[in-house]
Protein backbone atom coordinates (compact mmCIF):
# COMPACT_ATOMS: atom_id res chain seq x y z
CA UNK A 1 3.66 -10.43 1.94
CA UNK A 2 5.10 -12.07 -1.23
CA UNK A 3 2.96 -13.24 -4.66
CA UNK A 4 3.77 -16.32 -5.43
CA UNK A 5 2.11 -18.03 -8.64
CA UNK A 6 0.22 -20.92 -8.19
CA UNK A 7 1.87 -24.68 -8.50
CA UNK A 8 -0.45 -27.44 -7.95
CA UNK A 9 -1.63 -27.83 -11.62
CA UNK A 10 1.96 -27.65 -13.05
CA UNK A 11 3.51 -31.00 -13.99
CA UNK A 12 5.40 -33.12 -11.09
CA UNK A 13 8.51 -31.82 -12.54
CA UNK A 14 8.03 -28.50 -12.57
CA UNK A 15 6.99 -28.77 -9.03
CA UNK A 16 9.64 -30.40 -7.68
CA UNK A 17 12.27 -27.75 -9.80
CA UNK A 18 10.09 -25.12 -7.81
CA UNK A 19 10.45 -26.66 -4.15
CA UNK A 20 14.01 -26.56 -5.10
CA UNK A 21 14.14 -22.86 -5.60
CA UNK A 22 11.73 -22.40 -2.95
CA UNK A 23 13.64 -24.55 0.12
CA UNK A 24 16.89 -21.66 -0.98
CA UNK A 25 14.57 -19.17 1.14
CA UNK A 26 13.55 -21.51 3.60
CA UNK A 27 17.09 -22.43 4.47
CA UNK A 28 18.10 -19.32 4.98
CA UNK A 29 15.69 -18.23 7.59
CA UNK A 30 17.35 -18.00 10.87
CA UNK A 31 16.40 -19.05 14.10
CA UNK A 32 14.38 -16.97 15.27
CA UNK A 33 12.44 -16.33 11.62
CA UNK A 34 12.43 -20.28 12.01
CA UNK A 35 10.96 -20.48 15.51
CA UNK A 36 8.57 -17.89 14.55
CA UNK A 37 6.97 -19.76 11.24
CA UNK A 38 6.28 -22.43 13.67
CA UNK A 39 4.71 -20.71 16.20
CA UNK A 40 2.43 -19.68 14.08
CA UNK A 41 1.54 -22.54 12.14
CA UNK A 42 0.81 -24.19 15.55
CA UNK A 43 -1.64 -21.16 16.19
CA UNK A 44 -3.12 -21.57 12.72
CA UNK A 45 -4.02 -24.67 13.24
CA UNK A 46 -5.86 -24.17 16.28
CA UNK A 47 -7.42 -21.24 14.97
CA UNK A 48 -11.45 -21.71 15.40
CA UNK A 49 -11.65 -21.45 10.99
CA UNK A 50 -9.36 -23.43 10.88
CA UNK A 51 -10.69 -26.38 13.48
CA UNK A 52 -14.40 -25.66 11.51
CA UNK A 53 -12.73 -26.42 8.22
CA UNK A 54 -10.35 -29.32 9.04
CA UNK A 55 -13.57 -31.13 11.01
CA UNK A 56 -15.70 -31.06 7.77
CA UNK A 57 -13.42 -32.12 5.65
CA UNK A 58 -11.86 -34.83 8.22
CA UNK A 59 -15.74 -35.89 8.54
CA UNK A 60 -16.35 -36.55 4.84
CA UNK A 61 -12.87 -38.23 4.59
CA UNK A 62 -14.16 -41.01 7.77
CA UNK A 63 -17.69 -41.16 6.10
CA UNK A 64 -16.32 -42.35 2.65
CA UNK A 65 -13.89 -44.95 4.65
CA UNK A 66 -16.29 -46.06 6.95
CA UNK A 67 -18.33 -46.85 3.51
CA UNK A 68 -15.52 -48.21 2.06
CA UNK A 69 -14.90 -50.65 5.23
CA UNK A 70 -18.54 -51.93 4.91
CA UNK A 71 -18.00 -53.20 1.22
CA UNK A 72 -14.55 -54.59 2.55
CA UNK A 73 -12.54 -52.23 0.58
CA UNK A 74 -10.59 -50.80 3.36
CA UNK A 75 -9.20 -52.28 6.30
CA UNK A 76 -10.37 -51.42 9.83
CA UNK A 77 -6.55 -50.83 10.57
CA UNK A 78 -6.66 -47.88 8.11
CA UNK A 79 -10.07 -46.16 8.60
CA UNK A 80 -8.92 -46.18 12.45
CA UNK A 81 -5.76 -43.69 11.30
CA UNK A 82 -8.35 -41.36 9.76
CA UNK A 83 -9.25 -39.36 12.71
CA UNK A 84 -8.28 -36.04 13.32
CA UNK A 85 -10.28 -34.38 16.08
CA UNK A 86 -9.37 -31.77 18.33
CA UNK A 87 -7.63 -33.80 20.96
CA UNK A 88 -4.56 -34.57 18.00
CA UNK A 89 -4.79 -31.25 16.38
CA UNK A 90 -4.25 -29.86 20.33
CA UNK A 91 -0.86 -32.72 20.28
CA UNK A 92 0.03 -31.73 16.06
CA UNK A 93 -0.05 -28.27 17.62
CA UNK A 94 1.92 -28.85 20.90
CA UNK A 95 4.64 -31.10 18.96
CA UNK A 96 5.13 -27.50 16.43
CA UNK A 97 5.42 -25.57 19.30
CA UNK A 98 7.90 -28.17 20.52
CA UNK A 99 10.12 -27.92 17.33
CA UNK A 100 10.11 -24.52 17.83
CA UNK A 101 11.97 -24.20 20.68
CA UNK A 102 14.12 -27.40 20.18
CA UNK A 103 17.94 -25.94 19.84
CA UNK A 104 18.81 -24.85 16.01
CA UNK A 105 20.75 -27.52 14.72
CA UNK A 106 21.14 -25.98 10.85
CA UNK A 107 24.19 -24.21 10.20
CA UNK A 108 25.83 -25.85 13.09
CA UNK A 109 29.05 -26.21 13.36
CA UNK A 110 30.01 -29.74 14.46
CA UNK A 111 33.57 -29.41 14.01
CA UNK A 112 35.92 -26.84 13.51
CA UNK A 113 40.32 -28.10 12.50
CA UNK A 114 42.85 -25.54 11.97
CA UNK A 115 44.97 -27.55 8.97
CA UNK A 116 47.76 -24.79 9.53
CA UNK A 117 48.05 -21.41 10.65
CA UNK A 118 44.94 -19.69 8.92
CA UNK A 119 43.66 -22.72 7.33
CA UNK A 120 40.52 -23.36 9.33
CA UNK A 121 38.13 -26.37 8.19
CA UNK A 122 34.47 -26.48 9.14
CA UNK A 123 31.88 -28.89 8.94
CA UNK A 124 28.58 -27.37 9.15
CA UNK A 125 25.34 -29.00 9.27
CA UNK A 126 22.50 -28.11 6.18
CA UNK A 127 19.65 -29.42 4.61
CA UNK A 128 19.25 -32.73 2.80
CA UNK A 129 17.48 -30.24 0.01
CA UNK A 130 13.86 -31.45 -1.24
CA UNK A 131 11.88 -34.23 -0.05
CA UNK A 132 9.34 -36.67 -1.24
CA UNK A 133 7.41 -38.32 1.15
CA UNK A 134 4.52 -41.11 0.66
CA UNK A 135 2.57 -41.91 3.93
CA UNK A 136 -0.54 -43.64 4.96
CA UNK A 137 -4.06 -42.84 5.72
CA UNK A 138 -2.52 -40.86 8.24
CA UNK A 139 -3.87 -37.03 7.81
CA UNK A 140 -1.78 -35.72 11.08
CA UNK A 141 1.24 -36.94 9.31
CA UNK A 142 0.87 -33.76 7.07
CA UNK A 143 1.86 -31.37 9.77
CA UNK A 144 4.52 -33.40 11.38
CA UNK A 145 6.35 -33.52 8.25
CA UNK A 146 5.94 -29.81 7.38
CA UNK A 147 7.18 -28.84 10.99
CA UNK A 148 10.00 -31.17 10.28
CA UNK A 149 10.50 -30.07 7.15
CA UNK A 150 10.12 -26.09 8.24
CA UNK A 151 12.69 -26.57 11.38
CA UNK A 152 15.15 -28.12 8.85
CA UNK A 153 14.87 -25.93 6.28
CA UNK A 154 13.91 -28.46 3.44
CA UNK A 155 10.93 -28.25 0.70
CA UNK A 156 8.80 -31.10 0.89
CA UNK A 157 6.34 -32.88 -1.84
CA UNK A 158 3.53 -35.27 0.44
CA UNK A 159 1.67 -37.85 -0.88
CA UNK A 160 -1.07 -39.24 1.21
CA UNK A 161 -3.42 -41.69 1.35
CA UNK A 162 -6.32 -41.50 -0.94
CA UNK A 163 -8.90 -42.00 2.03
CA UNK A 164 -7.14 -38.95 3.87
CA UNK A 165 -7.32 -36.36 0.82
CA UNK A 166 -9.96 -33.64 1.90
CA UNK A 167 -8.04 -33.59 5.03
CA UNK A 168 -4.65 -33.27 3.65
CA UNK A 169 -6.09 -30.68 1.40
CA UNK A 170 -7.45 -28.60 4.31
CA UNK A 171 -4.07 -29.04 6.00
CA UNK A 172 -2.00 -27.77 3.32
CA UNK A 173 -4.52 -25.08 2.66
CA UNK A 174 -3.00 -23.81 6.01
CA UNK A 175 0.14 -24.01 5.71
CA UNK A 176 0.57 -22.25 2.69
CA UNK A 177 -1.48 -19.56 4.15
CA UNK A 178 0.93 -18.98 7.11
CA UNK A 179 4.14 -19.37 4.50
CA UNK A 180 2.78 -16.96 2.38
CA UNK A 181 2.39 -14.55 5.86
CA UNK A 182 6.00 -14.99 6.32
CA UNK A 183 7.58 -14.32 2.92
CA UNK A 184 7.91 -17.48 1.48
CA UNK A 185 6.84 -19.14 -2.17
CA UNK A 186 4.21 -22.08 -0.88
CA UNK A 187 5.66 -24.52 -3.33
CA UNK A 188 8.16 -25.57 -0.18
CA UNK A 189 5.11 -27.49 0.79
CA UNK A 190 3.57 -29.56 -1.70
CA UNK A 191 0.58 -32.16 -2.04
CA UNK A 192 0.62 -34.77 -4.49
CA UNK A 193 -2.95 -36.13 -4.68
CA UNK A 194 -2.62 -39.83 -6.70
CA UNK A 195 -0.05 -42.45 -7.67
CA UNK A 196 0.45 -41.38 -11.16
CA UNK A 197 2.03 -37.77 -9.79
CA UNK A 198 4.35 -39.34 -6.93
CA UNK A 199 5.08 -42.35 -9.63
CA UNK A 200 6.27 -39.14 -11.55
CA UNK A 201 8.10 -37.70 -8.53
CA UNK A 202 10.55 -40.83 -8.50
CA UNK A 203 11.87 -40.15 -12.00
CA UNK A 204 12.78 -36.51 -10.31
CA UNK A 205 16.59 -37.47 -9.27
CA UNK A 206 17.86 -34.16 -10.10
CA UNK A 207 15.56 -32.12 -7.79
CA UNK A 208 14.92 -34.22 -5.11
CA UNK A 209 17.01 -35.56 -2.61
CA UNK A 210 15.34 -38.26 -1.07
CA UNK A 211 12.23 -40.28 -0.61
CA UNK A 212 10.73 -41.15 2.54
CA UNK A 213 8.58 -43.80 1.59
CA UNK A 214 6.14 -45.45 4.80
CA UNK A 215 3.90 -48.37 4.20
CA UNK A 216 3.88 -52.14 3.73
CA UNK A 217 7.50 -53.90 3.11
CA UNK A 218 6.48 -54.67 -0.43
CA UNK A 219 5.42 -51.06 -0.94
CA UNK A 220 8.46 -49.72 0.35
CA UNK A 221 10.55 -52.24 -1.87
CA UNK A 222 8.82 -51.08 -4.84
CA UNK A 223 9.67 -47.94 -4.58
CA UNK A 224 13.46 -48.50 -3.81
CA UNK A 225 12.78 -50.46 -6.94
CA UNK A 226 11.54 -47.75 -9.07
CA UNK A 227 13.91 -44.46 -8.55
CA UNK A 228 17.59 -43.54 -8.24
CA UNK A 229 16.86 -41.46 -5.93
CA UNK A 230 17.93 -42.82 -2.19
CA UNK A 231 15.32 -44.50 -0.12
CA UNK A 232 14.68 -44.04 3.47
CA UNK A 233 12.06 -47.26 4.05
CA UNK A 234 8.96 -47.08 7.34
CA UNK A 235 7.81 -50.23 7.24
CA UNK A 236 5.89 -53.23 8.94
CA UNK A 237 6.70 -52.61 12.94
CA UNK A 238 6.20 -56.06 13.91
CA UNK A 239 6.86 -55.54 17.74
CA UNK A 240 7.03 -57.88 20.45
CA UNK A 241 6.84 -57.88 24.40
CA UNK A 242 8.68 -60.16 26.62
CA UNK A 243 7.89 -61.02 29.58
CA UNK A 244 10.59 -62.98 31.73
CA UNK A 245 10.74 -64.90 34.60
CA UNK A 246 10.95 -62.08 37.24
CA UNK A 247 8.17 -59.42 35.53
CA UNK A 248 5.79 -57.93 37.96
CA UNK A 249 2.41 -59.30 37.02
CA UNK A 250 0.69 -55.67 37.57
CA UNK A 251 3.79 -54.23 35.36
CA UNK A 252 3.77 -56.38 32.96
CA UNK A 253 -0.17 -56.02 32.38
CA UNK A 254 -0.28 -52.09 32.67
CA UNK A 255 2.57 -52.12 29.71
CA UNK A 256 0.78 -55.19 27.46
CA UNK A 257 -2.48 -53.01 27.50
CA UNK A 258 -0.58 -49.95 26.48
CA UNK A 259 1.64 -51.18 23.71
CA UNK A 260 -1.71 -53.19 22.21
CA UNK A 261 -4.30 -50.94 23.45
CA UNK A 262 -4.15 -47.17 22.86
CA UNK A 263 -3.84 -46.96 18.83
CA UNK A 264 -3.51 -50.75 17.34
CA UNK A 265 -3.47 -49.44 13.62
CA UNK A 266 0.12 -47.37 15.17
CA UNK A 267 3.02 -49.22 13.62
CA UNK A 268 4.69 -49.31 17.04
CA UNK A 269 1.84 -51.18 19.04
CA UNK A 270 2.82 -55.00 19.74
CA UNK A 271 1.66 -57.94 18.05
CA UNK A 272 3.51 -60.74 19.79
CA UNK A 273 3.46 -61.35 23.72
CA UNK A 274 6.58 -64.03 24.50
CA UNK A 275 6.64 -65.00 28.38
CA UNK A 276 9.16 -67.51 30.13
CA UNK A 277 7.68 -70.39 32.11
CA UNK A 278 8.22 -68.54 36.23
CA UNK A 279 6.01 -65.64 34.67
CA UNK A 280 2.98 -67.25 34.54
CA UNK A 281 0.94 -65.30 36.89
CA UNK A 282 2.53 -62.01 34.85
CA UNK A 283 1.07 -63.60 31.94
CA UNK A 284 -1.73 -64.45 33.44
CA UNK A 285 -3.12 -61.20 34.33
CA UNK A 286 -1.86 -59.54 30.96
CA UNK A 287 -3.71 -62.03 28.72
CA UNK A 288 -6.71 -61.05 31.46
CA UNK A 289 -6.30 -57.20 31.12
CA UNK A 290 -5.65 -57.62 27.25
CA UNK A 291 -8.98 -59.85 27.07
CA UNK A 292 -11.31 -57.20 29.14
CA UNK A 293 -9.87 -54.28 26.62
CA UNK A 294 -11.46 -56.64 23.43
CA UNK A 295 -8.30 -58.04 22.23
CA UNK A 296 -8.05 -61.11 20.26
CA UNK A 297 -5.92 -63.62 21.64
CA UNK A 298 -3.98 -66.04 19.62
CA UNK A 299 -2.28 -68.39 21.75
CA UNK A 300 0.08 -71.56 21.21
CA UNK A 301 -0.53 -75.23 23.34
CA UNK A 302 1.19 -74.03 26.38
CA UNK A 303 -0.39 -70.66 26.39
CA UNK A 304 -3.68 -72.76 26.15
CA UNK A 305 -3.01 -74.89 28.99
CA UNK A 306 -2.06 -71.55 31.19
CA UNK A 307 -5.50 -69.91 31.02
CA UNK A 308 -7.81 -72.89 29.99
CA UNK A 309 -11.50 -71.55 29.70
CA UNK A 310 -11.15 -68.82 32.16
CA UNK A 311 -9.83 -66.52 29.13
CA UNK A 312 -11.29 -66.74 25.63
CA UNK A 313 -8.75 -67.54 22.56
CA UNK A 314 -8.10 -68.78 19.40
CA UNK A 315 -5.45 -71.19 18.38
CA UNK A 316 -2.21 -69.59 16.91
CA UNK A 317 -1.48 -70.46 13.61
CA UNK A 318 1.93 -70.54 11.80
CA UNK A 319 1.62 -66.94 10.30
CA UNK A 320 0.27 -65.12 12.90
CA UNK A 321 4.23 -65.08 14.05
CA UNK A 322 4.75 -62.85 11.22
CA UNK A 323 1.56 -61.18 10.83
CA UNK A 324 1.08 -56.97 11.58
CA UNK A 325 -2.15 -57.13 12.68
CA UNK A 326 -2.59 -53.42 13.27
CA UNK A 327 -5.72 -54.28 15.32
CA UNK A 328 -6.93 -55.45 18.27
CA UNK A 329 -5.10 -58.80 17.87
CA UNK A 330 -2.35 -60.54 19.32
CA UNK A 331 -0.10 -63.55 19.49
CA UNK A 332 1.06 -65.49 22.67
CA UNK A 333 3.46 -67.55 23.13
CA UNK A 334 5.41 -69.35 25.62
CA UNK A 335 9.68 -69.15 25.37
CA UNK A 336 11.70 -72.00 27.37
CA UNK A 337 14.48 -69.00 28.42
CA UNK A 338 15.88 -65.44 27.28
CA UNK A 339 17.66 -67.52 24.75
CA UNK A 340 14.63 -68.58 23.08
CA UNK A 341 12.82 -65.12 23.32
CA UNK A 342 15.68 -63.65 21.43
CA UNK A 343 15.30 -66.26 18.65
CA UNK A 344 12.09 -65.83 18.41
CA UNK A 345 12.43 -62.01 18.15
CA UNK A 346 15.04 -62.02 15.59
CA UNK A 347 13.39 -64.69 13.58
CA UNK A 348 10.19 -62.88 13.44
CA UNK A 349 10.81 -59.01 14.29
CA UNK A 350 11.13 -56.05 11.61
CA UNK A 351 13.61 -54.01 13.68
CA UNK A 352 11.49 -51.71 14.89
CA UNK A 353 11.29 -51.80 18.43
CA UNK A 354 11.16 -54.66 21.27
CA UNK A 355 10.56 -55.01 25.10
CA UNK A 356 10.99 -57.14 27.53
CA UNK A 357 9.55 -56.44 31.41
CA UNK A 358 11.68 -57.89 34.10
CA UNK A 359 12.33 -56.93 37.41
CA UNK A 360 14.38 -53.57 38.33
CA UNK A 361 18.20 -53.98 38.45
CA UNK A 362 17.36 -57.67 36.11
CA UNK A 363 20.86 -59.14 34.22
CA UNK A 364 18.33 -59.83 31.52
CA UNK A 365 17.90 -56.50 30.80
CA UNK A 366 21.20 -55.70 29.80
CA UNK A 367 21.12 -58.56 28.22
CA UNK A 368 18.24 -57.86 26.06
CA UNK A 369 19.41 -54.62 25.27
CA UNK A 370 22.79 -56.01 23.92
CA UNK A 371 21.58 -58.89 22.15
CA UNK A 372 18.15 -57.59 20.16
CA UNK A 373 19.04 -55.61 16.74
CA UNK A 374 16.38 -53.21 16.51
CA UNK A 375 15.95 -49.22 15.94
CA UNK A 376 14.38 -49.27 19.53
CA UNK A 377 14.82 -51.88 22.15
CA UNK A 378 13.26 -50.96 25.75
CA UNK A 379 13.41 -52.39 28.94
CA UNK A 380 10.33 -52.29 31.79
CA UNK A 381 8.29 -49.87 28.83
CA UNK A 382 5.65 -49.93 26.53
CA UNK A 383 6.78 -50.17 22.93
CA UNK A 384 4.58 -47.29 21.95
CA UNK A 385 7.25 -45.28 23.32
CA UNK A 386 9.01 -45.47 20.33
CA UNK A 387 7.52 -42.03 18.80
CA UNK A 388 9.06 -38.82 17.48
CA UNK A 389 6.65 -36.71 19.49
CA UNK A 390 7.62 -38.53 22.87
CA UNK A 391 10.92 -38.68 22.27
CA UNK A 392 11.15 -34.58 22.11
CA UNK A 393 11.76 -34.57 18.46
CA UNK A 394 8.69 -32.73 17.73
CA UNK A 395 7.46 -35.29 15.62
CA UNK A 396 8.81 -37.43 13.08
CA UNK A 397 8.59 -38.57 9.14
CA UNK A 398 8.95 -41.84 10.00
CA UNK A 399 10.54 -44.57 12.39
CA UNK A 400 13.40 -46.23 9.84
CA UNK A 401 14.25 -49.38 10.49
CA UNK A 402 17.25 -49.73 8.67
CA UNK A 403 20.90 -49.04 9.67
CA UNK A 404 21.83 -46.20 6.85
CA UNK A 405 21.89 -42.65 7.65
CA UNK A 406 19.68 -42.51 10.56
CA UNK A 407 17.66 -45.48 12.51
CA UNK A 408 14.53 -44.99 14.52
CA UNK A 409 11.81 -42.06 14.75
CA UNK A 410 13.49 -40.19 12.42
CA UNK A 411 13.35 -36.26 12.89
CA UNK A 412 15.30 -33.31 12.48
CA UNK A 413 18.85 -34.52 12.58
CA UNK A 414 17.81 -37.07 10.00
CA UNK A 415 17.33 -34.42 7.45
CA UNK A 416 20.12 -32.27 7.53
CA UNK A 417 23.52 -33.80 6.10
CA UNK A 418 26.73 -31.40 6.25
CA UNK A 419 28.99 -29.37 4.13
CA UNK A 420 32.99 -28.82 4.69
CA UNK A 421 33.80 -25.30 4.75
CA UNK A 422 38.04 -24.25 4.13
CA UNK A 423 38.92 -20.85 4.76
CA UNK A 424 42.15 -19.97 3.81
CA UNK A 425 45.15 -16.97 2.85
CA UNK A 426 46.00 -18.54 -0.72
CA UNK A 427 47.39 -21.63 0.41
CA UNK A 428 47.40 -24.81 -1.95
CA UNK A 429 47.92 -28.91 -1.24
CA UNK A 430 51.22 -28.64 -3.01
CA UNK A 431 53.06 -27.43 -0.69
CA UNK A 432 52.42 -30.04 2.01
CA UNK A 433 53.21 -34.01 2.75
CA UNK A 434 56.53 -35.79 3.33
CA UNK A 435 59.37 -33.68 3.27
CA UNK A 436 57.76 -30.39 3.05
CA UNK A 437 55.06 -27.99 5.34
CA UNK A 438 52.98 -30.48 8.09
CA UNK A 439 49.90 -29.92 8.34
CA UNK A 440 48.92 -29.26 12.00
CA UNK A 441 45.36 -30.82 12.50
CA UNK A 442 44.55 -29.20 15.84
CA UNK A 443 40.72 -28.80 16.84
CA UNK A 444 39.44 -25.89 17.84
């Protein structure tokens, strides 16, 4: 075991200067050092002291929000992310475990070019360096972005939400514990606890290496706005389901219910339902199933005219086509064609991740899949696919929804960038171009 002094009262600077130092170590674990630290922070996590002291403080975290909901200080969207009971810390624990054995990609050689005879190049894959990430009321995002930040070897400075503190405090508490068990200085795993310290974080160009910043579109603007450091934005997820003129009514109503249903606060759960005209009965029995589960229905004239009184709804109004409800809420509408549903979509969508349900073996899918510009685009499948976790990255910090560096749930390839490696026998540029050595440029 190694002493380490401790960090979190030094100033923001200081910090991030000592993640830098401290991610030096972490890089240089290897793989099976790597795979180990994991393994045990998954254990650690499910350890019974651990479980005891992440429920308490998890409980007074959900008691102050629910408080904070009934004075209308909080959203219902955001006290719903609060949670962290044993089911998730069994799934925080299985997507470690995951990471763990995922293949090693640090220090991987992607490409390897003899120039000339004992002139090998190398490109070789390493980490981005330190991180700063900002995240929602989200408390289980604290160990998804460690793991991902462990398995990539890069430090990382969190900022949470306010309402999720005690928690993220418990969490961390953890984690350093099982860093300090292997070896390593704890300040590769930081928590910033208010605005003022991660306001300071953004002025920290020379030690960190990029932001990760997830929230609201203006919040994620403001921060591109306010550092030089580069910006990797999770923002509004504004998803929509189509359903066209072939869906299978049962299909299409077993995937509405699951992208609306099963976590509404989740930035991949739909908030618009577009059907063609021939899928009426498919819309039909979705708006039914969606009704039954509680959801709030906001429907246009011809959506009105399909279910009549038999399903209860409000009218739509003109920003609901742009609204992230992150609740129980949803917006119908009816599309003349494909055409129309992909106008819609683009008009409307943040790039996150669309659907459309159609029959098996369906031109329109293809078609879909060509024509919508999002991260994620799926065909016959619920949009809350679109997950780190359950797309076997382990987890993720984030689902980016822009088209620089990396694009989607973003998780350990996003973090690494590369080096170019020449090994050599003494031989200089000088001595090649037109009319003198060639250089041979053959892969190996």
């Amino acid at each position: 075991m190694t002493d380490h002094p401790p960090a979190s009262n030094l100033p923001v600077p200081a910090r991030a200067e000592a993640a830098r130092r401290a991610a030096r170590k972490l890089a240089a674990l290897d793989t099976e050092q790597r795979a180990t630290l994991l393994r045990d922070l998954a254990d650690a996590l499910e350890l019974p002291d651990s479980r005891v002291a992440i429920a308490q403080a998890n409980a007074k975290d959900i008691e102050e929000a629910r408080a904070a909901q009934a004075r209308g200080e909080l959203s219902a969207a955001l006290a719903a992310r609060l949670g962290l009971g044993p089911t998730k810390l069994r799934g925080l624990a299985d997507g470690l475990r995951q990471l763990a054995a995922m293949p090693e990609l640090l220090g991987s050689v992607q490409l390897r070019r003899e120039l000339d005879e004992q002139l090998v190049l190398e490109r070789v894959a390493c980490p981005l360096g330190v991180l700063g990430i900002v995240f929602e009321a989200r408390p289980d995002a604290v160990p998804q972005i460690t793991g991902l930040a462990l398995k990539s070897g890069n430090a990382v400075l969190l900022k949470g939400g306010s309402e999720s503190l005690r928690s993220n405090r418990a969490l961390v508490t953890i984690i350093h514990g099982v860093l300090t068990e292997h070896g390593l200085d704890p300040a590769c795993v930081a928590l910033l606890e208010d605005r003022a310290a991660f306001a300071e974080l953004l002025q920290c160009h020379r030690d960190v290496d990029l932001i990760v910043a997830r929230g609201s579109g203006p919040f994620v603007k403001h921060v591109m706005d306010s550092t030089k450091i580069p910006v990797l934005g999770h923002s509004e997820g504004l998803c929509h389901v189509y359903l066209h003129a072939d869906a299978d009514p049962q299909r299409a109503a077993s995937i509405a219910v699951d992208g609306k249903c099963t976590y509404p606060a989740a930035c991949n759960a739909v908030e618009t339902l577009l059907w063609h005209p021939d899928a009426a009965e498919a819309t039909r029995e979705s708006l039914q199933a969606l009704s039954d589960m509680g959801v709030e229905l906001r429907v246009d004239a011809a959506t009105r005219a399909l279910i009549g009184d038999a399903i209860e709804a409000k009218d739509a109004r003109p920003r609901d086509w742009s609204t992230e409800y992150s609740d129980l809420i949803l917006s119908v509408a009816q599309v003349p064609d494909l055409d129309a549903a992909l106008a819609h979509i683009d008009t409307y969508g943040s790039r996150h991740t669309e659907a459309i349900v159609c029959a098996d073996g369906s031109p329109a899918a293809e078609r879909f899949l060509a024509a919508i510009d999002a991260a994620c685009v799926f065909v016959n499948a619920s949009t809350r696919f679109a997950d780190g976790y359950r797309f076997g990255l382990g987890a993720e910090i984030g689902i980016a929804t822009g088209k620089i560096h990396s694009r989607g749930p973003v998780g350990v390839e996003g973090l690494l960038s590369y080096r170019w490696l020449l090994r050599g026998e003494g031989q200089v540029a000088s001595d090649y171009g037109p009319g003198k050595k060639a250089f041979s440029h053959r892969d190996l």
